[in-house]
Protein backbone atom coordinates (compact mmCIF):
# COMPACT_ATOMS: atom_id res chain seq x y z
CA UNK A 1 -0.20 -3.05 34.66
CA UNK A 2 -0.64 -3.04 30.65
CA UNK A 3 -1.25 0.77 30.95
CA UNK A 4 2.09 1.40 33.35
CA UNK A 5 3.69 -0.93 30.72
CA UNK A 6 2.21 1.14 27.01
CA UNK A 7 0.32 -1.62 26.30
CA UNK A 8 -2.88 0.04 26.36
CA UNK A 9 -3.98 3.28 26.23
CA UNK A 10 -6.81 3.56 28.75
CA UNK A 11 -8.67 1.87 30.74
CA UNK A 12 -12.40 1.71 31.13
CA UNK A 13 -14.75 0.42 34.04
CA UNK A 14 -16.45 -2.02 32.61
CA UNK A 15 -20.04 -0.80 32.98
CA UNK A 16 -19.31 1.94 30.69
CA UNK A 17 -17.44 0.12 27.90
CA UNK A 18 -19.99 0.39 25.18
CA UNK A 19 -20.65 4.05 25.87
CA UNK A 20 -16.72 4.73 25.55
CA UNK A 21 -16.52 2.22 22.17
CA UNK A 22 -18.75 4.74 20.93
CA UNK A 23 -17.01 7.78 21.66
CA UNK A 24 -14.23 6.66 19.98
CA UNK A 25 -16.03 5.46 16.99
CA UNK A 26 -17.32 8.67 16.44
CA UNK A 27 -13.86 10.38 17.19
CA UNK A 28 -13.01 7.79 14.26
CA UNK A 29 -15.57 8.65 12.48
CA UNK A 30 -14.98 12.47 11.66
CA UNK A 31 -11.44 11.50 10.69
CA UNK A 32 -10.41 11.67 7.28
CA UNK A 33 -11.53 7.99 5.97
CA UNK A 34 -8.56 7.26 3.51
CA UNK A 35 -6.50 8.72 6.74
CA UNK A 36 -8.03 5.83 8.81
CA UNK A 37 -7.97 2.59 6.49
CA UNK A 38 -4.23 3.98 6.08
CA UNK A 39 -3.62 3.95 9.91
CA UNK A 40 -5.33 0.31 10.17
CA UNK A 41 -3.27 -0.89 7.01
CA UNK A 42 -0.11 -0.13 8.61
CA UNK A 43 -1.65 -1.30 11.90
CA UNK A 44 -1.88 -4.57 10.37
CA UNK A 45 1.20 -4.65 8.56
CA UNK A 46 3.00 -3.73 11.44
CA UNK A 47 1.14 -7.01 13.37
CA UNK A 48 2.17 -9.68 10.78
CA UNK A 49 5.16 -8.23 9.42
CA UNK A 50 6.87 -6.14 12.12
CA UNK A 51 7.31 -2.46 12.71
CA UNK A 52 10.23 -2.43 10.40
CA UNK A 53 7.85 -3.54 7.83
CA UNK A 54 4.99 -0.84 8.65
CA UNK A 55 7.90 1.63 8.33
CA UNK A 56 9.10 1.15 5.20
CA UNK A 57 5.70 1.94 3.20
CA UNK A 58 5.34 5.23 5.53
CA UNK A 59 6.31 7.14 3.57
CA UNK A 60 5.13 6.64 0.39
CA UNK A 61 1.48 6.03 2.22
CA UNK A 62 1.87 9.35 3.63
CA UNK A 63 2.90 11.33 0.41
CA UNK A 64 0.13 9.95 -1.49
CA UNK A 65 -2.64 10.74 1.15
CA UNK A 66 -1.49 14.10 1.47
CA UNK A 67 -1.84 14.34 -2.95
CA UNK A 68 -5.69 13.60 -2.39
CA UNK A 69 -8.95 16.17 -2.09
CA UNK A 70 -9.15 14.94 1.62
CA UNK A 71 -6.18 16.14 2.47
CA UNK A 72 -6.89 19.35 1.01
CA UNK A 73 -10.38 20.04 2.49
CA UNK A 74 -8.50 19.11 6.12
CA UNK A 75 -6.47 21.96 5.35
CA UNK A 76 -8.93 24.37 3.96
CA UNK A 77 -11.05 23.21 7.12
CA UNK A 78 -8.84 24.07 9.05
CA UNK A 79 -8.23 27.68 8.00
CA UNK A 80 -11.60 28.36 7.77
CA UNK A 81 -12.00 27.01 11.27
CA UNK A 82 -14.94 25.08 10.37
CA UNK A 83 -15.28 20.53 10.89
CA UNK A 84 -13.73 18.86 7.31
CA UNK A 85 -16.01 17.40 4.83
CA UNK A 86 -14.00 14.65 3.67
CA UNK A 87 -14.92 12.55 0.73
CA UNK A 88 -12.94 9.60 1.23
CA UNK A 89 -11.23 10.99 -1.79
């Protein structure tokens, strides 16, 4: 029901949930790291303060992580067709 609803985004049998925790982690995990303590910041900004108060940092959060070497070895990366290097920088 929490799937049909948006709630969730999957659902797992539950033999197999540490072997899917770990695939995501490692999806996680080759993600850009300012990228991702940006995405749980607003996360958990959106949880205590609202969506309208995730929202009205977006911006600015997004402009300055797309000013940093990570951002510009995703796109380098990605013309070279090659996995990023990021630097958490």
């Amino acid at each position: 029901e929490a799937l049909r609803m948006g709630l969730i985004q999957e659902t797992c049998d539950p033999t197999k949930l540490a072997e899917r925790g770990l695939v995501i982690a490692k999806q996680i995990a080759r993600c850009a790291p300012l990228a991702v303590a940006a995405t749980r910041a607003a996360a958990k900004k959106a949880i205590q303060g609202g969506e309208a108060a995730a929202l009205s940092t977006l911006m600015a959060d997004a402009r300055a992580l797309m000013e940093t070497e990570d951002a510009a070895e995703g796109v380098r990366s990605f013309m070279e067709r090659r996995d990023a290097e990021f630097q958490g920088k």
